[in-house]
PDB file of N, CA and C in Angstrom:
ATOM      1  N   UNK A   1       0.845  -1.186   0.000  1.00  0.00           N
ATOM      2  CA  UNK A   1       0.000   0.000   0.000  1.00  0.00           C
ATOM      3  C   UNK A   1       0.886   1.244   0.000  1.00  0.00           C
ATOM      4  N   UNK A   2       0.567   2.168  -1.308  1.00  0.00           N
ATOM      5  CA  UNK A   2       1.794   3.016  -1.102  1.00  0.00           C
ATOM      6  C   UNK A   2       1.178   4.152   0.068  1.00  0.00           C
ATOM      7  N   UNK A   3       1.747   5.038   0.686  1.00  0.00           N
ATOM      8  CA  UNK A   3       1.670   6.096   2.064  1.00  0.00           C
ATOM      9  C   UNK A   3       1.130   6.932   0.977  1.00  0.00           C
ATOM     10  N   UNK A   4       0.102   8.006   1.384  1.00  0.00           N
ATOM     11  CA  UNK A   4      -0.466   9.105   1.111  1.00  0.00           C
ATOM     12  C   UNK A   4       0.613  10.582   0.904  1.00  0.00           C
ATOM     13  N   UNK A   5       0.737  11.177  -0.241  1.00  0.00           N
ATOM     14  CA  UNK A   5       1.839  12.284   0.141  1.00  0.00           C
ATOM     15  C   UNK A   5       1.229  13.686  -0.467  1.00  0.00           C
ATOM     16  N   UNK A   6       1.335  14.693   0.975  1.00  0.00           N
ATOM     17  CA  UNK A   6       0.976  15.905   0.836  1.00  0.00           C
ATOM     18  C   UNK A   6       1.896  16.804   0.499  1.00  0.00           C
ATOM     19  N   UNK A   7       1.769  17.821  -0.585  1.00  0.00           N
ATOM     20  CA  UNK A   7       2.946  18.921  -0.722  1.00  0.00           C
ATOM     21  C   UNK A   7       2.637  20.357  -0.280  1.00  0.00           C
ATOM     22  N   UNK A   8       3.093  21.481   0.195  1.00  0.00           N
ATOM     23  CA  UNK A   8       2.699  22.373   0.509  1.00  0.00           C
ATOM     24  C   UNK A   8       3.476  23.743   0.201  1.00  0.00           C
ATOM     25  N   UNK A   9       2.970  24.545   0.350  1.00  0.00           N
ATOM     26  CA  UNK A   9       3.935  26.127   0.133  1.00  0.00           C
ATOM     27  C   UNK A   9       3.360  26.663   1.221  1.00  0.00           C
ATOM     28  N   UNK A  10       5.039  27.370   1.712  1.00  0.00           N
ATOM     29  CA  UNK A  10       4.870  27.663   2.644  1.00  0.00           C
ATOM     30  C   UNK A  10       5.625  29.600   2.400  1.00  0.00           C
ATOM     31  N   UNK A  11       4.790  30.681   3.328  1.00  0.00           N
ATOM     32  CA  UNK A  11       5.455  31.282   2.858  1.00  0.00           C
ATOM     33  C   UNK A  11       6.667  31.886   3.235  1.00  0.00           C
ATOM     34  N   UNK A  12       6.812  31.506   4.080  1.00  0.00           N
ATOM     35  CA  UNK A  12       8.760  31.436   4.584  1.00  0.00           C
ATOM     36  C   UNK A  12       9.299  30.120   4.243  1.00  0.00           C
ATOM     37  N   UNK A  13      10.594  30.404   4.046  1.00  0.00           N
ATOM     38  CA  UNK A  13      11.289  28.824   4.246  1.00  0.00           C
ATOM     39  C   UNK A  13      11.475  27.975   5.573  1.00  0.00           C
ATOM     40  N   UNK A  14      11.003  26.697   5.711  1.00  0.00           N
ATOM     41  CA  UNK A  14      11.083  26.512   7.030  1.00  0.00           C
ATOM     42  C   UNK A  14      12.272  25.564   7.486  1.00  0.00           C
ATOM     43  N   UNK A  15      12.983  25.730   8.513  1.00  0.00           N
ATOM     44  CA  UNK A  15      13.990  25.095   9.115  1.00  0.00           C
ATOM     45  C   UNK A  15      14.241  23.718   8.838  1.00  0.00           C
ATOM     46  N   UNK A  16      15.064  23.208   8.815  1.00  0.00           N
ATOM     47  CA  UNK A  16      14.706  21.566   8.894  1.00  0.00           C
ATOM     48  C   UNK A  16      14.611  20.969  10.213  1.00  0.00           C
ATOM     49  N   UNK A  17      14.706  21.766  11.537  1.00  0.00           N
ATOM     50  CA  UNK A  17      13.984  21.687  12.828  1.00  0.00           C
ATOM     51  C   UNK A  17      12.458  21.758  12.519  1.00  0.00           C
ATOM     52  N   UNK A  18      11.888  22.387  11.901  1.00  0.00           N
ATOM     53  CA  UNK A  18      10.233  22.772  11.611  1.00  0.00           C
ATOM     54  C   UNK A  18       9.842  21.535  10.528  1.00  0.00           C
ATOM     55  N   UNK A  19      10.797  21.628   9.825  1.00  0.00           N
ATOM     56  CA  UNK A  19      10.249  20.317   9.304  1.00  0.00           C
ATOM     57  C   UNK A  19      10.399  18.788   9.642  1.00  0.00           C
ATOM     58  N   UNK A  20      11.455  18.868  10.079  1.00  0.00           N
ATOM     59  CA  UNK A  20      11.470  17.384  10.725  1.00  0.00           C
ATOM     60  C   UNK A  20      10.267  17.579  12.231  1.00  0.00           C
ATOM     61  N   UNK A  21       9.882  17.680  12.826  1.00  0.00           N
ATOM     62  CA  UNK A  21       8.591  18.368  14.026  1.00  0.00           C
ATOM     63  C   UNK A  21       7.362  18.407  12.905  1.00  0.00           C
ATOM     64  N   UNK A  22       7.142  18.958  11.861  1.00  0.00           N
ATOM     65  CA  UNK A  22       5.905  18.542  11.023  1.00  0.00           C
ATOM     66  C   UNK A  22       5.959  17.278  10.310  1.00  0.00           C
ATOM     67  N   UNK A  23       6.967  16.570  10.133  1.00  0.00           N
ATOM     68  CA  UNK A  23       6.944  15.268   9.635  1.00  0.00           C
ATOM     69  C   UNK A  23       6.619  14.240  10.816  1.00  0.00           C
ATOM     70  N   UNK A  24       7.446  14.723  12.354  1.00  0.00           N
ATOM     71  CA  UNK A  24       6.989  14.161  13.129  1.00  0.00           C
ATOM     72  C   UNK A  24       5.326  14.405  13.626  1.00  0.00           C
ATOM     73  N   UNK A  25       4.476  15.100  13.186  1.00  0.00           N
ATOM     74  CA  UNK A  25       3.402  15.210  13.971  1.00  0.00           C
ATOM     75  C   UNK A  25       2.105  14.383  12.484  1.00  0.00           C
ATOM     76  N   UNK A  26       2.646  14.851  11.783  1.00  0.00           N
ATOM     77  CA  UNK A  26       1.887  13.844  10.534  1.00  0.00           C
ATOM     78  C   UNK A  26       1.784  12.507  10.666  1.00  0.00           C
ATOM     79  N   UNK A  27       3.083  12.152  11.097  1.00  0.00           N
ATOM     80  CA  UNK A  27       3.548  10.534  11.452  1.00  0.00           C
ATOM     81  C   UNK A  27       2.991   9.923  12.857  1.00  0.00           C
ATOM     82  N   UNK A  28       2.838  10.710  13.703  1.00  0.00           N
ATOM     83  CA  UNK A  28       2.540  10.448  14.990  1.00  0.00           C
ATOM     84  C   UNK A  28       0.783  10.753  15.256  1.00  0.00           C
ATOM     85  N   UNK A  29       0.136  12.058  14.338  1.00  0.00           N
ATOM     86  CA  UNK A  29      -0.988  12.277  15.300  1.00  0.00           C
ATOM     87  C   UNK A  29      -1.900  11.927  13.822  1.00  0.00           C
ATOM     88  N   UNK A  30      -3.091  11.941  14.087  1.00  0.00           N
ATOM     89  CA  UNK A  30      -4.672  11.356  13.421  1.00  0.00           C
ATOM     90  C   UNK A  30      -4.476  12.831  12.461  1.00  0.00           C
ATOM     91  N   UNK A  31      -4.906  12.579  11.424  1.00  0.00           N
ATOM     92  CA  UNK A  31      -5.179  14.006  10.358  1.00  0.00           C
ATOM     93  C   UNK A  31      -6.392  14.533  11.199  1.00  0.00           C
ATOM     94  N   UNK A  32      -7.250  14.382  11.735  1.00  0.00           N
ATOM     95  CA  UNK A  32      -8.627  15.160  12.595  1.00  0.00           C
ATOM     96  C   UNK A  32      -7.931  15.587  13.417  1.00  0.00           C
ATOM     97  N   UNK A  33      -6.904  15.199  14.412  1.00  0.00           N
ATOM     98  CA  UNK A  33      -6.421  16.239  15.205  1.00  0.00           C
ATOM     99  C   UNK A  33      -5.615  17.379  14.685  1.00  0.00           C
ATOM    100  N   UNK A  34      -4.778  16.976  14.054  1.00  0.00           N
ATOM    101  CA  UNK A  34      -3.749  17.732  13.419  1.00  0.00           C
ATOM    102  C   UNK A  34      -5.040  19.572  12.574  1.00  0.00           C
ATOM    103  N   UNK A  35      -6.096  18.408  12.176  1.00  0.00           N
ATOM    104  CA  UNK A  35      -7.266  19.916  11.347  1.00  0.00           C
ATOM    105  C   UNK A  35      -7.579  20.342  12.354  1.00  0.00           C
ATOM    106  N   UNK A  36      -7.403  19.765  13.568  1.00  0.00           N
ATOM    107  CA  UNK A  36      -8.026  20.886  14.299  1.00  0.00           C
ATOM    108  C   UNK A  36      -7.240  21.583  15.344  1.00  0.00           C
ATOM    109  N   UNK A  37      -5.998  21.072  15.197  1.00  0.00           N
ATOM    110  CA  UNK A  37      -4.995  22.033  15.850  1.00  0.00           C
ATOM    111  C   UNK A  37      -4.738  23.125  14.676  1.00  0.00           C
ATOM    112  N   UNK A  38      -4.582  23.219  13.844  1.00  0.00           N
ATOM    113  CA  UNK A  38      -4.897  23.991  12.533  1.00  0.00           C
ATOM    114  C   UNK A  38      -5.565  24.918  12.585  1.00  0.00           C
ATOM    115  N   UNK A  39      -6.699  24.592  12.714  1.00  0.00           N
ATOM    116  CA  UNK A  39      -8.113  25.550  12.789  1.00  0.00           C
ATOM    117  C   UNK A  39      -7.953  26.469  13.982  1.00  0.00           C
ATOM    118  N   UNK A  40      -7.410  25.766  15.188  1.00  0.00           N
ATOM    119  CA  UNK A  40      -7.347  26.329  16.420  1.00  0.00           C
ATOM    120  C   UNK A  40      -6.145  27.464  16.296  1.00  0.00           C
ATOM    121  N   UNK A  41      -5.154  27.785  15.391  1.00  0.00           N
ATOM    122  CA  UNK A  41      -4.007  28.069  15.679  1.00  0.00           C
ATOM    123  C   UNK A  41      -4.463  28.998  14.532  1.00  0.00           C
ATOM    124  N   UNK A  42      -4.984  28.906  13.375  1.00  0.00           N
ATOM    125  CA  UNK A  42      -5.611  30.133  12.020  1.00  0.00           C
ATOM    126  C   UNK A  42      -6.408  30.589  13.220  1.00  0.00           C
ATOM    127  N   UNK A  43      -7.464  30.905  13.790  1.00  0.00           N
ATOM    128  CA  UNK A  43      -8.086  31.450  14.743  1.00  0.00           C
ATOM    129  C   UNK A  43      -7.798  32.899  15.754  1.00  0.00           C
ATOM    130  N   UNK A  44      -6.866  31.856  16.239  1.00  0.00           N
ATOM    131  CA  UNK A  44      -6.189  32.580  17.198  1.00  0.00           C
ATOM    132  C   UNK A  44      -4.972  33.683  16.553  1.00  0.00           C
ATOM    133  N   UNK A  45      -4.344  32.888  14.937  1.00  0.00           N
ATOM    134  CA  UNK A  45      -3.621  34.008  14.308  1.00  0.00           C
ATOM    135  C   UNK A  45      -4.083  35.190  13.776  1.00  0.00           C
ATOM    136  N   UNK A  46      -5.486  34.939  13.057  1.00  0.00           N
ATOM    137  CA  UNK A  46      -6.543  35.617  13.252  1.00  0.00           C
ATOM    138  C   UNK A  46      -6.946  36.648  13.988  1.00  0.00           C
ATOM    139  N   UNK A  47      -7.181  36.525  15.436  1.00  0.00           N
ATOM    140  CA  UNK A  47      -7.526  37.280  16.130  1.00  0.00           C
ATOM    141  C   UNK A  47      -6.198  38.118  16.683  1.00  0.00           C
ATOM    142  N   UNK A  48      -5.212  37.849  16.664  1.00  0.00           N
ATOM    143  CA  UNK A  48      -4.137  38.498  16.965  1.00  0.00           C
ATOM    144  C   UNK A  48      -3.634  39.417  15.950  1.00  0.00           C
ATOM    145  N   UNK A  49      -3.539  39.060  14.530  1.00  0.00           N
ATOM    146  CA  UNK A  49      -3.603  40.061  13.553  1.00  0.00           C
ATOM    147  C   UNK A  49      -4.404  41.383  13.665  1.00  0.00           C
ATOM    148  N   UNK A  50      -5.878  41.306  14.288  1.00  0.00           N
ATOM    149  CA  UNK A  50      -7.160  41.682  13.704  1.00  0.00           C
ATOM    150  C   UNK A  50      -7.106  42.612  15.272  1.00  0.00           C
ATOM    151  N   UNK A  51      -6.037  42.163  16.428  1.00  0.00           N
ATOM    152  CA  UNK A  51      -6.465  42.914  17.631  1.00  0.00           C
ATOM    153  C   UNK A  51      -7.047  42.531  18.465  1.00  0.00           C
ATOM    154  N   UNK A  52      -7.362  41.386  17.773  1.00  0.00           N
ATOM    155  CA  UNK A  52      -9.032  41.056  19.374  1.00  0.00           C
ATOM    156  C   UNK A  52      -8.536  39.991  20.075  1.00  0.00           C
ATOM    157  N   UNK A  53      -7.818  39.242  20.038  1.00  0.00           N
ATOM    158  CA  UNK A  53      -6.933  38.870  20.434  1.00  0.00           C
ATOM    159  C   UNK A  53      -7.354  39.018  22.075  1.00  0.00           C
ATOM    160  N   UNK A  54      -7.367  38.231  23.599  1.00  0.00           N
ATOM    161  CA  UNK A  54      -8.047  38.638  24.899  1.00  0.00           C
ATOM    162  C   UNK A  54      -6.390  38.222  25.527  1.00  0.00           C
ATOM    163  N   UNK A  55      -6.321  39.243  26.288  1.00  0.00           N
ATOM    164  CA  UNK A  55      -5.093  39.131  26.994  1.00  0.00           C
ATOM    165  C   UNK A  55      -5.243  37.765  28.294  1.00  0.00           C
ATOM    166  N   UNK A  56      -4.339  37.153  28.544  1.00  0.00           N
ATOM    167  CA  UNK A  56      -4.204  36.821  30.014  1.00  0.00           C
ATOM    168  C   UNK A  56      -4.677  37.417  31.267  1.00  0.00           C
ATOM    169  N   UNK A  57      -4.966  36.398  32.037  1.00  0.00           N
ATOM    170  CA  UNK A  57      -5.799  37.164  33.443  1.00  0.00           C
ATOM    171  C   UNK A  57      -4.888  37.958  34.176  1.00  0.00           C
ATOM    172  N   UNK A  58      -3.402  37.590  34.070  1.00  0.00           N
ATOM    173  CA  UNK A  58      -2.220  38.504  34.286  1.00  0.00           C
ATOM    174  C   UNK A  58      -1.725  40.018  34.002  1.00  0.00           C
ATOM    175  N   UNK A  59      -1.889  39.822  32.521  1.00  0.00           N
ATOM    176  CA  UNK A  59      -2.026  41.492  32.266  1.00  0.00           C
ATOM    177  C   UNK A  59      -3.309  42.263  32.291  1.00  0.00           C
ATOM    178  N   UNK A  60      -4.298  41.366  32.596  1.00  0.00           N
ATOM    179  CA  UNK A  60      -5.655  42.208  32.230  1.00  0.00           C
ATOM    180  C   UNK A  60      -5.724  42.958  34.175  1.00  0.00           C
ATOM    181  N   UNK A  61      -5.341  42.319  34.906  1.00  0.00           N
ATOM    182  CA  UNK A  61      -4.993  42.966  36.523  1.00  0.00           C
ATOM    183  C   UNK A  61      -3.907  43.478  36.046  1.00  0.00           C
ATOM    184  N   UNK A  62      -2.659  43.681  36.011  1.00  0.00           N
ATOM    185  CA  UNK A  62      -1.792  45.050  35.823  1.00  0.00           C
ATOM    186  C   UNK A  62      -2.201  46.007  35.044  1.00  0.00           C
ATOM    187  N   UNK A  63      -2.600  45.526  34.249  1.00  0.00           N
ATOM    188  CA  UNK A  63      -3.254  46.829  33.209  1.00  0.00           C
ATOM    189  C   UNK A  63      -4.619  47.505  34.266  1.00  0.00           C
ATOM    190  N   UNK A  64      -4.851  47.071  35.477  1.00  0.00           N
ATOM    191  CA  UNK A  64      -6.204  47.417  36.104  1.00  0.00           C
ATOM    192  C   UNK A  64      -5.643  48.355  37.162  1.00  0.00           C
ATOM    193  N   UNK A  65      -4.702  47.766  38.195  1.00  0.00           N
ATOM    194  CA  UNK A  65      -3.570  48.499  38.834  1.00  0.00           C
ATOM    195  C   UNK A  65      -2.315  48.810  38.703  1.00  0.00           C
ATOM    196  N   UNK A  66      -1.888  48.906  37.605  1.00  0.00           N
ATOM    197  CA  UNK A  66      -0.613  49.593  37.119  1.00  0.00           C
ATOM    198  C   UNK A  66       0.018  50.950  38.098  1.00  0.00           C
ATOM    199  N   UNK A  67      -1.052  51.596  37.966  1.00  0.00           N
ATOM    200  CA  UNK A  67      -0.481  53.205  37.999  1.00  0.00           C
ATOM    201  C   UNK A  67      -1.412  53.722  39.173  1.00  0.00           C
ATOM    202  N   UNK A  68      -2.008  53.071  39.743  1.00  0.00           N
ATOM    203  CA  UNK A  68      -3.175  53.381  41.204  1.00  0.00           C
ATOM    204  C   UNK A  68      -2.074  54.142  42.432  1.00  0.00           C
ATOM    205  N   UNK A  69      -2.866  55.358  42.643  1.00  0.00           N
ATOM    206  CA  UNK A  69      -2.011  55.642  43.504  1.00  0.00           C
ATOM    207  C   UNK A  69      -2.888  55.130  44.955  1.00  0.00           C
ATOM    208  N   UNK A  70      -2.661  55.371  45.865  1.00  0.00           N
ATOM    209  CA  UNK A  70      -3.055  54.588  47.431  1.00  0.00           C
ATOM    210  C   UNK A  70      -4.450  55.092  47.493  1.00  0.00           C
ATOM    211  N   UNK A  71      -4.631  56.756  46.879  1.00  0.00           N
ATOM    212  CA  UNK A  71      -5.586  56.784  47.735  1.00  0.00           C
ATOM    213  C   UNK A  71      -6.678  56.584  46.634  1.00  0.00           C
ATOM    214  N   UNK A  72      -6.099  56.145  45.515  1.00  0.00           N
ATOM    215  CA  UNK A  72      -7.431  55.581  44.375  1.00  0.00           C
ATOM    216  C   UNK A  72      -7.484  54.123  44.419  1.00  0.00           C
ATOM    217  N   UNK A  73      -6.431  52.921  44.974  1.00  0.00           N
ATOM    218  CA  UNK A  73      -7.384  52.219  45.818  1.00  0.00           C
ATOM    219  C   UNK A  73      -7.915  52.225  46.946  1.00  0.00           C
ATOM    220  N   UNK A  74      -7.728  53.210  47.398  1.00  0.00           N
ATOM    221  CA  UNK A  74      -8.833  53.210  48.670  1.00  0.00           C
ATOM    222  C   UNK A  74     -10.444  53.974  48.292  1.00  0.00           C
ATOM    223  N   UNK A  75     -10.402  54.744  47.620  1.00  0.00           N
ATOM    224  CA  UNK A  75     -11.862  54.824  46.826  1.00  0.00           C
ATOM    225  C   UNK A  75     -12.207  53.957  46.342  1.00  0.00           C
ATOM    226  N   UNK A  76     -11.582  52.883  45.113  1.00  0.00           N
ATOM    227  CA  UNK A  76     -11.791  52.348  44.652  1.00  0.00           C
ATOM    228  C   UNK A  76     -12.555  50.692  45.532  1.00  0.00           C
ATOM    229  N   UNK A  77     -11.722  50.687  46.843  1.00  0.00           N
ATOM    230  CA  UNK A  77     -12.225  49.615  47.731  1.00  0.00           C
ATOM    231  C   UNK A  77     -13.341  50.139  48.510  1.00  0.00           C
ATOM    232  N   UNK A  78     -13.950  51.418  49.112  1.00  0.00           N
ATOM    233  CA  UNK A  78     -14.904  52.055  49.382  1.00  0.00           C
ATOM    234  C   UNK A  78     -15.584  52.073  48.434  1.00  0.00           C
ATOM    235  N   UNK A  79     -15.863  51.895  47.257  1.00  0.00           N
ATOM    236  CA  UNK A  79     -16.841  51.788  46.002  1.00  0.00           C
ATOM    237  C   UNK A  79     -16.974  50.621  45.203  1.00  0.00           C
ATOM    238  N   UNK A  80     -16.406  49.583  46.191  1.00  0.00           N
ATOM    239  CA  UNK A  80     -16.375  48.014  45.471  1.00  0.00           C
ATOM    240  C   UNK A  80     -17.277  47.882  44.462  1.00  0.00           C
ATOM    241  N   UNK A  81     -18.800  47.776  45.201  1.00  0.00           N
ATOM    242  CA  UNK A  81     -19.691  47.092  44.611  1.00  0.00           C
ATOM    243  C   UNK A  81     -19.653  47.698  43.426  1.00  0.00           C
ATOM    244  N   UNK A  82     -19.645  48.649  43.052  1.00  0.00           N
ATOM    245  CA  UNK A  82     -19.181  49.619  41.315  1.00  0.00           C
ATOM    246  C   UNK A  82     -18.595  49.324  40.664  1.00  0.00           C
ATOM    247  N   UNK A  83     -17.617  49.162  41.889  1.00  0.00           N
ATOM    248  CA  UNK A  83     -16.162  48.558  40.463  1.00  0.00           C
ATOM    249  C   UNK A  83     -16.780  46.861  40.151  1.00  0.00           C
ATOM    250  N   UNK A  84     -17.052  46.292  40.668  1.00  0.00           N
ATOM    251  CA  UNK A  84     -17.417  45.070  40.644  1.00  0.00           C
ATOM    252  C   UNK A  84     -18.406  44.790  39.057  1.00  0.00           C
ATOM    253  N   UNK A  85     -19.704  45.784  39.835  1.00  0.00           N
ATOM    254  CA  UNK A  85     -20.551  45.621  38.296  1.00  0.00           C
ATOM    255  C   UNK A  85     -19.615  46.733  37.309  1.00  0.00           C
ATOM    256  N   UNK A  86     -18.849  47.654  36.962  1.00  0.00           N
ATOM    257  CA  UNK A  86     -17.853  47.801  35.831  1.00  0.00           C
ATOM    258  C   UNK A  86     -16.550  46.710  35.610  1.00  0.00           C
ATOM    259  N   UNK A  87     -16.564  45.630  36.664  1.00  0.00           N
ATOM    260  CA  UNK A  87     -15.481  44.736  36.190  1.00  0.00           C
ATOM    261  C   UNK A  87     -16.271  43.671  35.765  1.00  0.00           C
ATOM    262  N   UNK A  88     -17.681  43.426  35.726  1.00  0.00           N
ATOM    263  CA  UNK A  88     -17.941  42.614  35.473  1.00  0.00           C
ATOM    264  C   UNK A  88     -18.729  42.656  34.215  1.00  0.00           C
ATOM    265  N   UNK A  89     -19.085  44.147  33.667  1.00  0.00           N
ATOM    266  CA  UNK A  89     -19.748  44.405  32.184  1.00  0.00           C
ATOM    267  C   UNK A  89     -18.445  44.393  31.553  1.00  0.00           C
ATOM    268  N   UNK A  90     -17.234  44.506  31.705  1.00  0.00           N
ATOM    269  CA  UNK A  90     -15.962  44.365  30.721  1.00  0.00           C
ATOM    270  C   UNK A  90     -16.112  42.802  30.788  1.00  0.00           C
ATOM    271  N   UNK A  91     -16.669  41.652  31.357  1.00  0.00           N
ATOM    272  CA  UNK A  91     -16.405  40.456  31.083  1.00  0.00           C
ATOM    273  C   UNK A  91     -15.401  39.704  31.932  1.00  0.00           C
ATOM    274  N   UNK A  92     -14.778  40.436  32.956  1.00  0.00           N
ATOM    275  CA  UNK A  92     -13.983  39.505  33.776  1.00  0.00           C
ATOM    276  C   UNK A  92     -14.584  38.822  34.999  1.00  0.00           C
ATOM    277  N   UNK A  93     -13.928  37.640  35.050  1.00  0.00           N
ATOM    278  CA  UNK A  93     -14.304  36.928  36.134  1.00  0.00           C
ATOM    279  C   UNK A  93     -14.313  37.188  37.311  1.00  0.00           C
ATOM    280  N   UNK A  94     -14.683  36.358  38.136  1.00  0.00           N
ATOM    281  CA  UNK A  94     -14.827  36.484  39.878  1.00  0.00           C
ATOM    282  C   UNK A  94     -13.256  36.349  40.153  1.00  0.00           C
ATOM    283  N   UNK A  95     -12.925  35.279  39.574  1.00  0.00           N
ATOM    284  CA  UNK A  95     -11.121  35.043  40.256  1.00  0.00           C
ATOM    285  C   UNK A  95     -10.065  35.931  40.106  1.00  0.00           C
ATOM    286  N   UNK A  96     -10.324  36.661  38.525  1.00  0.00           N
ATOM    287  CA  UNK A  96      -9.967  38.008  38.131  1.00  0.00           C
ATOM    288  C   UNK A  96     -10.184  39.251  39.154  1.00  0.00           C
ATOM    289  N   UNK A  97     -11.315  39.206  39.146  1.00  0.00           N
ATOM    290  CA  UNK A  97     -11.681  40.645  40.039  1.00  0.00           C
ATOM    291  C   UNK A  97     -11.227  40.586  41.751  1.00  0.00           C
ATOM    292  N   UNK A  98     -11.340  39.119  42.193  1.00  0.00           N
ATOM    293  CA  UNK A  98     -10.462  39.047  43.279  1.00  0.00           C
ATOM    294  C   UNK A  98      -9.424  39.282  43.379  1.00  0.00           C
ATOM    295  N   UNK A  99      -8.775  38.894  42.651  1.00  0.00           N
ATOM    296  CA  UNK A  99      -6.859  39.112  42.636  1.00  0.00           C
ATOM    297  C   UNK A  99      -6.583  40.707  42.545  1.00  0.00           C
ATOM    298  N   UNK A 100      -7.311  41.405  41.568  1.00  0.00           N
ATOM    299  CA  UNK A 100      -7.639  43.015  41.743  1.00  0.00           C
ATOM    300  C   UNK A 100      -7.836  43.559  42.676  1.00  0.00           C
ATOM    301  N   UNK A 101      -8.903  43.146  43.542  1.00  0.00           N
ATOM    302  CA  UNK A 101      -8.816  43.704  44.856  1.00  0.00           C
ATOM    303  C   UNK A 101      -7.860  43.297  45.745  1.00  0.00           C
ATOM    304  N   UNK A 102      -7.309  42.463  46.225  1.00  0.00           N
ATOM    305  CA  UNK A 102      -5.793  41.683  46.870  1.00  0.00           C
ATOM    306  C   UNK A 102      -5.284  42.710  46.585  1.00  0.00           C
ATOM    307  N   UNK A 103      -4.331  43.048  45.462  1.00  0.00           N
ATOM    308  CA  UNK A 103      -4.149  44.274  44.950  1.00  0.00           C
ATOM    309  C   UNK A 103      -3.722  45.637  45.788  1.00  0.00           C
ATOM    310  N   UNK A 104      -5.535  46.103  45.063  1.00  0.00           N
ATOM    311  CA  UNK A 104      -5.286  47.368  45.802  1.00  0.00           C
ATOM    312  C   UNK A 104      -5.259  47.030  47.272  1.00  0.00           C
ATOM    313  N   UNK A 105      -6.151  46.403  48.102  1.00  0.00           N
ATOM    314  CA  UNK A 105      -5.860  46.267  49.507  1.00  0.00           C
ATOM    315  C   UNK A 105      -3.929  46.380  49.849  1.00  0.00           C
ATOM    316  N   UNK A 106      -3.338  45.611  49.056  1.00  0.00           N
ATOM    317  CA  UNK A 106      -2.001  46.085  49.183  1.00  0.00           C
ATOM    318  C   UNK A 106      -1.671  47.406  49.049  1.00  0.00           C
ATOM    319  N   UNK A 107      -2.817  47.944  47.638  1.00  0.00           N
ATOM    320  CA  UNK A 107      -1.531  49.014  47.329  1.00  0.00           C
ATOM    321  C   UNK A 107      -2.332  50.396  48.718  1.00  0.00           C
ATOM    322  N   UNK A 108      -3.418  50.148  48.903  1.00  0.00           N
ATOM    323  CA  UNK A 108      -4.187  50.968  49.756  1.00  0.00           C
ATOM    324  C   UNK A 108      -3.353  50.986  51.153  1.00  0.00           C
ATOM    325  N   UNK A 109      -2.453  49.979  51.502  1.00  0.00           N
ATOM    326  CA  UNK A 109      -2.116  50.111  52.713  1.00  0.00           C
ATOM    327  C   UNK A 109      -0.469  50.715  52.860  1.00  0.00           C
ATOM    328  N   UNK A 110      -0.213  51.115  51.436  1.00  0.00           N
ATOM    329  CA  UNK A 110       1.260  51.403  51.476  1.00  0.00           C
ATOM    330  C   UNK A 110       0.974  52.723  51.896  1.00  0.00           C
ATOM    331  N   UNK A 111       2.147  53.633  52.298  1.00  0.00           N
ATOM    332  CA  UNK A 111       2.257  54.611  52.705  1.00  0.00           C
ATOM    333  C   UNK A 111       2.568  55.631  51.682  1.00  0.00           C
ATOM    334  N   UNK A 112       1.667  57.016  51.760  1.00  0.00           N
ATOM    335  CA  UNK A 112       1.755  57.800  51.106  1.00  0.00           C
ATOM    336  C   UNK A 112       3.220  59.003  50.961  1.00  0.00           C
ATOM    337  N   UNK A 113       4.136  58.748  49.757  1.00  0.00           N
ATOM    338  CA  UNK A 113       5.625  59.724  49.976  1.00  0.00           C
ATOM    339  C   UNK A 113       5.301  60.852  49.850  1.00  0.00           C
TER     340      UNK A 113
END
């Protein structure tokens, strides 16, 4: 039975590290997984091109307290429930919005220079 053979263009040249790793994953995984690691990876290149792209729960809290000075988390923790429903119409989670407040409670208790 002769083996099935696919040819492709690619538009960089790719390593023969990249290609020996795509010969290994042809050889090793089911063509349905492989389409749909594919699909999953055009997607996501996709959305990163295009911007929309959703950051990590990591930068989406620094980007929240970056630049807070003490006494804007301390409003900000006196006005929880606000920030809460505005952290929660942007779409972030409960575990998200906890770690945010951890946070400022830190940054609220540092001392003002």
């Amino acid at each position: 039975m002769q083996k099935p053979e696919i040819q492709f263009q690619f538009s960089a040249q790719p390593t023969e590290i990249e290609l020996k790793k795509l010969r290994e994953y042809f050889k090793e995984m089911p063509i349905s997984e492989i389409l749909s690691g594919l699909k999953f990876a055009k997607n996501r290149w996709s959305a990163k091109d295009a911007g929309t792209l959703k950051v990590g729960r990591k930068s989406i809290i620094q980007k929240e307290v970056h630049s807070v000075t003490s006494e804007q988390a301390q409003w900000r923790l006196k006005n929880w429930k606000m920030m809460i429903a505005n952290y929660r119409r942007r779409g972030y989670s409960y575990p998200t919005i906890s770690r945010i407040k951890k946070i400022l409670i830190q940054k609220s208790k540092k001392k003002i220079k």
